[in-house]
Structures are given as C-alpha cells and as structure tokens.
Protein backbone atom coordinates (compact mmCIF):
# COMPACT_ATOMS: atom_id res chain seq x y z
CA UNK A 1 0.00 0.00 0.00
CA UNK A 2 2.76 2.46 0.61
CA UNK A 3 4.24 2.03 -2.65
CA UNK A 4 1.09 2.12 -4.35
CA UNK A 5 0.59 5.80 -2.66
CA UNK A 6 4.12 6.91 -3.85
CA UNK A 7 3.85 5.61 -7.40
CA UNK A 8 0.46 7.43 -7.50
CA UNK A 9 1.86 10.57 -6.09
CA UNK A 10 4.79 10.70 -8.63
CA UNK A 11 2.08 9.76 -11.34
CA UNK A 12 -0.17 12.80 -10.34
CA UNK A 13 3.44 15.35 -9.37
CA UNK A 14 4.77 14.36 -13.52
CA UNK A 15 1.23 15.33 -14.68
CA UNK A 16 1.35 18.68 -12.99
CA UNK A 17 5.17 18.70 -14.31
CA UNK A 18 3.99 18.47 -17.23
CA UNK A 19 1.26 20.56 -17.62
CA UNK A 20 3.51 23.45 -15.76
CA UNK A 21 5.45 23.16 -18.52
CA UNK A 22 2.31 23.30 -21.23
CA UNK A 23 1.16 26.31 -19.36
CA UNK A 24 4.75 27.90 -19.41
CA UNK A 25 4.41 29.39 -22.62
CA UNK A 26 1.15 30.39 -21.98
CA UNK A 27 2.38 32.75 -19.05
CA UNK A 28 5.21 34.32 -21.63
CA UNK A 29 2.33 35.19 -24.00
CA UNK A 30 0.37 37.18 -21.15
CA UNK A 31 -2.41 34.35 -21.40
CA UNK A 32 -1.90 33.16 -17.88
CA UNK A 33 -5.87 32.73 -17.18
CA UNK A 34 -6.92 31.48 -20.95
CA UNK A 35 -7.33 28.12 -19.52
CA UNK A 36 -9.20 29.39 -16.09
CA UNK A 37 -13.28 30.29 -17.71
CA UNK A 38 -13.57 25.99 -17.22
CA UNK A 39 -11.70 26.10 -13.95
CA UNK A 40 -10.05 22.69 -13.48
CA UNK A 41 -12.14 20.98 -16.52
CA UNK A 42 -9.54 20.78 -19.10
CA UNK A 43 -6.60 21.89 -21.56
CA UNK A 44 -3.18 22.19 -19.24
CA UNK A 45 -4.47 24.73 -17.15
CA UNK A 46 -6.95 22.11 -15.77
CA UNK A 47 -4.70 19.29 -15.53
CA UNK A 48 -2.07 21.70 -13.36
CA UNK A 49 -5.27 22.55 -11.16
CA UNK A 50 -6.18 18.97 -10.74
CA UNK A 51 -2.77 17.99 -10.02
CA UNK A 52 -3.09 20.53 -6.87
CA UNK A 53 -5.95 19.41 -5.99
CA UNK A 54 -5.41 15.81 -5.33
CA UNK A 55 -2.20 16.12 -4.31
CA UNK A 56 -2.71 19.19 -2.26
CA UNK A 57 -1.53 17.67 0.84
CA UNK A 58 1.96 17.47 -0.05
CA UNK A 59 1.67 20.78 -1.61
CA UNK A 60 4.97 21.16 -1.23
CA UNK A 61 6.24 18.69 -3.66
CA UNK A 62 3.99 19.82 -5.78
CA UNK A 63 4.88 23.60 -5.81
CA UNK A 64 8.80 22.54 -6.39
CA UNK A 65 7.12 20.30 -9.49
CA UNK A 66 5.87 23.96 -11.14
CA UNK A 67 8.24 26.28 -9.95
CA UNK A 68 7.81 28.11 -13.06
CA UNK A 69 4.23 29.32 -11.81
CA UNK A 70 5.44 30.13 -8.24
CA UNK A 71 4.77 33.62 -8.53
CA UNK A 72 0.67 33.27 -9.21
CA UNK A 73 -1.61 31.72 -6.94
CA UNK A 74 -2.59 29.32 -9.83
CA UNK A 75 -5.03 27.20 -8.16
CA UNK A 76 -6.98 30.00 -6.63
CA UNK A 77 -6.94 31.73 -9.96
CA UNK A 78 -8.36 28.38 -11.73
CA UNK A 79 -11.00 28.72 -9.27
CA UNK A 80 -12.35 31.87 -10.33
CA UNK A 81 -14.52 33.09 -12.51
CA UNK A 82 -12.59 34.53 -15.45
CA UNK A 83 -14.78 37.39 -16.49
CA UNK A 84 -12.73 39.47 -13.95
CA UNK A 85 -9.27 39.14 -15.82
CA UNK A 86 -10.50 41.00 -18.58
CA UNK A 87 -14.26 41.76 -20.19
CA UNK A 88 -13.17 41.93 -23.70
CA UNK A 89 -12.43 38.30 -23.77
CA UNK A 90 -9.04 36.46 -21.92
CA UNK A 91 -7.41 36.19 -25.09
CA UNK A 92 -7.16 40.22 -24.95
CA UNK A 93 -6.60 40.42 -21.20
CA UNK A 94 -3.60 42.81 -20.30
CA UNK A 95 -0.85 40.63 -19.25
CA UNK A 96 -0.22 42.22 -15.66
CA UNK A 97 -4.12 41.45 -15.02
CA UNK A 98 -3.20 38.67 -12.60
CA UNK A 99 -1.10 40.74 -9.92
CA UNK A 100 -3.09 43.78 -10.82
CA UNK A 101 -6.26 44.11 -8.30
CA UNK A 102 -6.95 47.58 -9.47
CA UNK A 103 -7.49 46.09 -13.09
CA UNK A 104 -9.78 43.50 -11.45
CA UNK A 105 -11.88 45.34 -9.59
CA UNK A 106 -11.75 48.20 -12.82
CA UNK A 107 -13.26 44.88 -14.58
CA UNK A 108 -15.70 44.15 -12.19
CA UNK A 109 -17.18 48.01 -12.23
CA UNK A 110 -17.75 47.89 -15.30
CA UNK A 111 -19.14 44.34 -15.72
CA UNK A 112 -21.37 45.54 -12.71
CA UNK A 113 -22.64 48.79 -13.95
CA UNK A 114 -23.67 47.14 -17.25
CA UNK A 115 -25.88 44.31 -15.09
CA UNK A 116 -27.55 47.19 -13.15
CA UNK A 117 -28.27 49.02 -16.53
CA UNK A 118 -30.07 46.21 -18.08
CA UNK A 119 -31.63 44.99 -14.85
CA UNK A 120 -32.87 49.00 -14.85
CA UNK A 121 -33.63 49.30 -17.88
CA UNK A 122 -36.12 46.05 -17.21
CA UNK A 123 -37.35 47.28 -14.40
CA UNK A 124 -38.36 50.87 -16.21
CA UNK A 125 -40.30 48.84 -18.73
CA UNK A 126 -42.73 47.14 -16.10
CA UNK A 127 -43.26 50.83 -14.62
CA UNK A 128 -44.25 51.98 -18.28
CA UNK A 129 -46.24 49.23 -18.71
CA UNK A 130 -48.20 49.47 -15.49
CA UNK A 131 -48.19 53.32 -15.83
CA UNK A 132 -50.21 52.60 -19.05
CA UNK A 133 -52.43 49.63 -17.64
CA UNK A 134 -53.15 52.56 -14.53
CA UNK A 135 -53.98 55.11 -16.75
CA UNK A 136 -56.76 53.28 -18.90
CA UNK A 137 -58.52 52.58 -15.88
CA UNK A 138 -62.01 54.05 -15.76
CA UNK A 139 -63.37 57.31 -14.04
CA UNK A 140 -64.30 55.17 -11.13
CA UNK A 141 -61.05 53.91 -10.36
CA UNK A 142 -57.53 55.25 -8.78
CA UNK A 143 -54.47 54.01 -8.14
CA UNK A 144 -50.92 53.68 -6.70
CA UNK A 145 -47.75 51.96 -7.22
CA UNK A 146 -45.79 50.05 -4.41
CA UNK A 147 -42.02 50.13 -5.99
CA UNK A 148 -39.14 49.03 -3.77
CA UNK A 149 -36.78 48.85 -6.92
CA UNK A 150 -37.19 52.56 -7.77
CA UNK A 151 -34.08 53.69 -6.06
CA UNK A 152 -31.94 50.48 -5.78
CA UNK A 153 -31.99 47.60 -7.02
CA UNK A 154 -29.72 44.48 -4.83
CA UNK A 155 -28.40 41.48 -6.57
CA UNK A 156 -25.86 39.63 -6.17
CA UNK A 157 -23.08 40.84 -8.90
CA UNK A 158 -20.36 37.62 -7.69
CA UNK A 159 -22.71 35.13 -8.37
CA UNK A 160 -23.88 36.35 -11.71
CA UNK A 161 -20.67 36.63 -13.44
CA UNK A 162 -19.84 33.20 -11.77
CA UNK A 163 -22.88 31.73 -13.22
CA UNK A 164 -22.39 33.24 -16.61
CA UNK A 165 -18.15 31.77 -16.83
CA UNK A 166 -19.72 28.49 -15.43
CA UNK A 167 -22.51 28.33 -18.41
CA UNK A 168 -19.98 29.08 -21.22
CA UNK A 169 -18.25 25.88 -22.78
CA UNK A 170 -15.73 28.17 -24.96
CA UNK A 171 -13.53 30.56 -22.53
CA UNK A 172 -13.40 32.63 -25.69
CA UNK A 173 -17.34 33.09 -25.48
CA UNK A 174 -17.11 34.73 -22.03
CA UNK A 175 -16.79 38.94 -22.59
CA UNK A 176 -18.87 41.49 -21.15
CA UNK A 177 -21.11 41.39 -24.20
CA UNK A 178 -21.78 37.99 -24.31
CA UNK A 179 -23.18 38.34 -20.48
CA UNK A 180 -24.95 41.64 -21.79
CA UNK A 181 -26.89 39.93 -24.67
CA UNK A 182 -27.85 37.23 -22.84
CA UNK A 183 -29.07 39.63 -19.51
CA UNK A 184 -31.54 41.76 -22.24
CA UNK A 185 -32.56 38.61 -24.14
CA UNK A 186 -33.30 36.25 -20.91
CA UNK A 187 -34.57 38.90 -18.38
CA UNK A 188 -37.79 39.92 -19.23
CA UNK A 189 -39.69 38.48 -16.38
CA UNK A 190 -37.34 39.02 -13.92
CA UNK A 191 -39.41 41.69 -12.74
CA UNK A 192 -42.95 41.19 -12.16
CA UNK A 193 -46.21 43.10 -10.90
CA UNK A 194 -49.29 41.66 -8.52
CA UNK A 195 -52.57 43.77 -8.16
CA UNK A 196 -55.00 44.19 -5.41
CA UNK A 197 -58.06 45.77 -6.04
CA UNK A 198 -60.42 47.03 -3.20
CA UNK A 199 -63.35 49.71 -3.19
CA UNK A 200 -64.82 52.12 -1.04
CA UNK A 201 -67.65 54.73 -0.78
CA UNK A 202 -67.39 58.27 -1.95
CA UNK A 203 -69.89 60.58 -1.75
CA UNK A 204 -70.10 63.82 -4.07
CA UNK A 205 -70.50 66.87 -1.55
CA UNK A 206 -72.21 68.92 -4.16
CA UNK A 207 -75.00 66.40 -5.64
CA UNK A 208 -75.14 63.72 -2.18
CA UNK A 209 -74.88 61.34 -4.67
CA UNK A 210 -72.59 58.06 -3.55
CA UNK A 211 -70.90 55.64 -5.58
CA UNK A 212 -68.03 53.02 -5.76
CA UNK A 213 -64.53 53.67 -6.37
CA UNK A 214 -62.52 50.95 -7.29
CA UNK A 215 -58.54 51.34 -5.85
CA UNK A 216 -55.49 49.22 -7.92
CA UNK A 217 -52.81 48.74 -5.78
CA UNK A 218 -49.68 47.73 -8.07
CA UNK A 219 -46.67 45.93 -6.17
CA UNK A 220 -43.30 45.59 -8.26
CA UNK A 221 -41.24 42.32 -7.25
CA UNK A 222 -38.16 41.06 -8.33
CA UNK A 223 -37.63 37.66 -9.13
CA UNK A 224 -34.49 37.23 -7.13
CA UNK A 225 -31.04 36.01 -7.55
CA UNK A 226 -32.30 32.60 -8.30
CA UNK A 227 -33.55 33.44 -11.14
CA UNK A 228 -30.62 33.92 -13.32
CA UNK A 229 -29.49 29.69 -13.23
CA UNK A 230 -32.36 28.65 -14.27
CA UNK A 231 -33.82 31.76 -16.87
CA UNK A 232 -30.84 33.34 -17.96
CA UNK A 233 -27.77 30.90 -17.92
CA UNK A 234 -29.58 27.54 -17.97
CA UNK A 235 -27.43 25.96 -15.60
CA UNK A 236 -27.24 22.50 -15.50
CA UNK A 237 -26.32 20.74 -12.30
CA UNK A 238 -22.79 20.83 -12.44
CA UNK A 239 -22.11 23.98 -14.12
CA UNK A 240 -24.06 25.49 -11.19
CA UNK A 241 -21.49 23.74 -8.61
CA UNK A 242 -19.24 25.23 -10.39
CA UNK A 243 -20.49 28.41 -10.54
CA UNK A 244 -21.23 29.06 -6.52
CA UNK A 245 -17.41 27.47 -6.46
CA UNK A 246 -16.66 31.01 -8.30
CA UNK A 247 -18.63 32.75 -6.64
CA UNK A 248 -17.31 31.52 -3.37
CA UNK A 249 -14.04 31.86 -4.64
CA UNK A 250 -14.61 35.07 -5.30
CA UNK A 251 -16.08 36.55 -2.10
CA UNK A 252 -12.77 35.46 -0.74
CA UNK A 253 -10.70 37.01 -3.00
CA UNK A 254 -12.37 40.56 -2.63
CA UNK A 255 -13.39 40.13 0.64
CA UNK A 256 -10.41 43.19 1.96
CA UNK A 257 -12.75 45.39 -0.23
CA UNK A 258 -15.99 44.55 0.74
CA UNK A 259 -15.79 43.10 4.56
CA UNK A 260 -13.79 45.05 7.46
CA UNK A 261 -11.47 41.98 9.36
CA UNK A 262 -10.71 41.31 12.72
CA UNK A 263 -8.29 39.03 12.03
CA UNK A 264 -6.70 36.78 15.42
CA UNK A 265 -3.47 38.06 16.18
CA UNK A 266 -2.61 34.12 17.08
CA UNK A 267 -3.06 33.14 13.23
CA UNK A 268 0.47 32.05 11.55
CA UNK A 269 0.54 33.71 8.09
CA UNK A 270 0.99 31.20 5.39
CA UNK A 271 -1.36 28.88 7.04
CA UNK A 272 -4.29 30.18 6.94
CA UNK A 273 -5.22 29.43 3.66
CA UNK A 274 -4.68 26.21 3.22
CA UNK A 275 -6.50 25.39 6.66
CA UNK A 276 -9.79 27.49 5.18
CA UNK A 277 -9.97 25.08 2.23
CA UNK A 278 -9.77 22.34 4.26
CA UNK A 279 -12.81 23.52 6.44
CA UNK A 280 -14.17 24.40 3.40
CA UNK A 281 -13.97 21.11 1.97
CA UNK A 282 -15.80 19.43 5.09
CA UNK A 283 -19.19 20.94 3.73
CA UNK A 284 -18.93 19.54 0.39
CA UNK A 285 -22.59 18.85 -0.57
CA UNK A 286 -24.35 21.26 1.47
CA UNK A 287 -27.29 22.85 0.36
CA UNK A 288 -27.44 26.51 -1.22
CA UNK A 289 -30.28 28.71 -0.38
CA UNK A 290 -30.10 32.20 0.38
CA UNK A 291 -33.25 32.01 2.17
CA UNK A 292 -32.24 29.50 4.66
CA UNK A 293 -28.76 30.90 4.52
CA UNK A 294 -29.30 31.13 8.47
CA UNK A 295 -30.80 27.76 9.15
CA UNK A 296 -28.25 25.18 10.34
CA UNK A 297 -27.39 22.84 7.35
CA UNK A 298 -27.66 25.68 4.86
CA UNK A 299 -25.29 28.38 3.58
CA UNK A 300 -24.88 30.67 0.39
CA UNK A 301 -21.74 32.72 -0.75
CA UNK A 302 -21.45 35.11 2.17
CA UNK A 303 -22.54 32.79 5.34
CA UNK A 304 -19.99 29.85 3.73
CA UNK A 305 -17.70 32.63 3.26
CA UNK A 306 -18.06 33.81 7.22
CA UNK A 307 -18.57 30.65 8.36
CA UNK A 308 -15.02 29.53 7.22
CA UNK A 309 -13.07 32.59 8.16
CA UNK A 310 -15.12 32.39 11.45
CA UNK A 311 -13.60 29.48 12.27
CA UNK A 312 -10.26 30.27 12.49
CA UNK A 313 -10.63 33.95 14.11
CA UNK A 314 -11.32 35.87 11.26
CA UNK A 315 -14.21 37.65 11.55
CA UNK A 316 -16.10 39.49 8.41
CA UNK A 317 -18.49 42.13 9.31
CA UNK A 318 -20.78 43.29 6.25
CA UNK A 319 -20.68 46.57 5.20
CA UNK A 320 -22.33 47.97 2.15
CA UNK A 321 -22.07 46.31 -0.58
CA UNK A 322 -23.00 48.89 -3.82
C-alpha cells in the first residue's frame, strides 16, 4: 500500500510537471488565465489545477514540481470566474491582469454597472407598462404603485458573473457582451407586478350622490437572484457547482474590499489558507439557499464565506455592498 501511494503521487506530481510546462508558454504570452473560464475541466491549465488538488496535501512537492508558476496563486486563480481578468475576452486580457487588483476590480465596475443598466432598464419597462395599464382605468377607479426597486436595485453581482463563466463551454465566449446579450434577451420576467383591487364609498359633496370607487394597488417584485441559473444561464447541475465554487471563490478574494477583518493576532501567516480550504472542503454537498442561509445545514456565498473565516478567528463584518 505504501508504494502504491508513492507511485500514485509521482504519477499525479509528472502530470502537474507536465502541464507546468504546457502552461509555461502560456504565461510568456500574457495568457496566464486562458485556460481558467472551465476552472479545473480541461486543456493544461486544468490538468495543473487537478494535479493541486489531489495532491494538495503534499503541496509542497507539488509547488517545487511547477516552480515556473510560483509567482501566481494558480489554483486560486483556476478557481475563479474569469470574467474578472478581462471583459473583452481572456485572449485580450492585459498581461499584468493577474497581480493587478486595481485592473480587477476596474473589470468588475464595469461588468457591474452594465448588469444594473439592463436589470434597470427592465425594471423601467414594467413601470411603463403598469403606468399605461393605470392610466386606462375608468373614471371610477384610482391608483398607486408600491415600488421598492425605484431607487436600488440588490443582486448579487459575484454570483452572476460566476454563473455566466460556469454556463460558457468556450472561454473565448465569455466577454462582457456575451453576459450583456444574454441579460436583455433572458430577463424579461425578472421583474414582475401583482394587483390588489379594493373599493370604497365616496360621496359627491355637491350632488349627495354616492358611488363606488374601485382602488389598484400595483406591487413591483423582483424575481431574485435565483432566477438567473435557471432563466438566464440555464445551468445544469454541475455547471451550477461550479459556478457558486466562483462565486465563493470570489467573495474570498475581494473580501479586503468589501468586509472590514478582525483578524486573530494568534493566526500564523501562510497557514491560513490552506486550513480554510480544508474547512471548506468538510461541507462539500451542502445545500445553497439564500433564504435558509441562516438555518443550520444551509449556507450561500457570504454565510460559507463567514462561516469559514469564522472558524479560524477571522471575523467578516458586512458593510455595504453597492
């Protein structure tokens, strides 16, 4: 048994050997995250990921194995979503992308301001149409409009640019416009409107005479964050695992922007990491469900995200999140 474990860890360290090598030339070209829109699913990028990945307890060996790559975090950037390296395409992104955060998070500004225009632009269109629906009422009827999207609307930008990468076979398909058309030709119903009619009494003061008046009460909803999988992206079971991977991924990796850390002054730098994927990994299979995010047995992006950090005496507060 111990020298089947060697020969398979020598088979799995020459497979990541080799595929540091395939992805050597790669990194010279400035393509570094080509092969990261299918995270560890194939082409050398994939195999150097997988290599990690099972092997990831002698991590070690492994890093001496690609020392070519020592200066990325290569699994961590196979394990997110690739839209944020560069939202013309990968094959254009600049080639400093990967140590550059303010590039990133210049790519993610943009990729969010163009979700929130076409989410607004869908949510305008409902008001028209309910503005016009109001107005040919008849003279015995009013009404008002109950709009909790008319200021802000809150989504979830990580996990929609995690589901789109996840839902695109070809990393060459994933660009901002690609997500774009896809948003204004899947998101139609994503806003929605209910109406509740009741009536009253009114009485003319000048002829006494009484009669019914007839009140619409129009309430805007959104469809939520779970609609994009299913409506937009049409996830299929394993693309969305892969996608709330991303997502996950990503929370971590911008969580200095969007959390403020107390982090436990007993934590030994360099460790920390690998320990949070290991918790991580000990609620493989768990349910996702924002609404039950709180329930015990439950978590999406942000609760997994605290949860883990939480455990070793990092703790994320929330604040606003734009």
């Amino acid at each position: 048994m111990p020298e089947q474990n060697k020969n398979k860890e020598q088979s799995v360290l020459s497979r990541t050997a080799s595929a540091a090598g395939a992805a050597k030339g790669a990194l010279k070209a400035g393509k570094a995250i080509a092969g990261a829109a299918k995270g560890a699913a194939a082409g050398p990028y994939g195999m150097l990921a997988a290599g990690l990945w099972e092997n990831r307890k002698a991590v070690g060996k492994v890093l001496a194995a690609i020392g070519a790559l020592l200066l990325i975090p290569v699994l961590f950037i196979l394990m997110l979503p690739s839209l944020i390296f560069g939202n013309l395409g990968l094959d254009t992104a600049a080639g400093d992308v990967l140590n550059d955060n303010t590039l990133i998070m210049e790519n993610i500004a943009e990729t969010e301001t163009s979700i929130e225009a076409i989410l607004r632009e869908k949510h305008d269109a409902l008001l028209e149409k309910i503005e016009r629906e109001a107005d040919s009422l008849g003279s015995d009827c009013e009404y008002s409009i109950t709009d909790d999207f008319s200021d802000r609307i809150i989504y979830e930008s990580a996990l929609v640019i995690s589901q789109f990468c996840a839902s695109q076979e070809d990393y060459r398909e994933i660009n901002l416009a690609k997500l774009e058309g896809l948003l204004r030709d899947n998101t139609d119903g994503i806003f929605s409107y209910t109406v509740q009619i009741t009536d009253y009494e009114k009485t003319d003061e000048e002829t006494g005479e009484t009669r019914t008046i007839y009140h619409y009460e129009y309430t805007v909803e959104y469809a939520g964050d779970s609609y994009y999988a299913e409506n937009v992206f049409h996830l299929t079971g394993e693309q969305m695992q892969t996608a709330e991977e991303y997502a996950a991924n990503l929370h971590l990796f911008l969580f200095d922007t969007v959390y403020l850390v107390e982090i436990n002054p007993d934590l030994i730098p360099g460790e920390t990491g690998n320990k949070a994927v290991d918790l991580a990994l000990t609620k493989l299979g768990t349910p996702y469900s924002q609404e039950k995010r709180d329930q015990e047995g439950y978590f999406d992006c942000s609760s997994f995200t605290y949860w883990v950090y939480s455990q070793l005496g990092i703790y994320l507060d929330i604040v606003n999140i734009g």
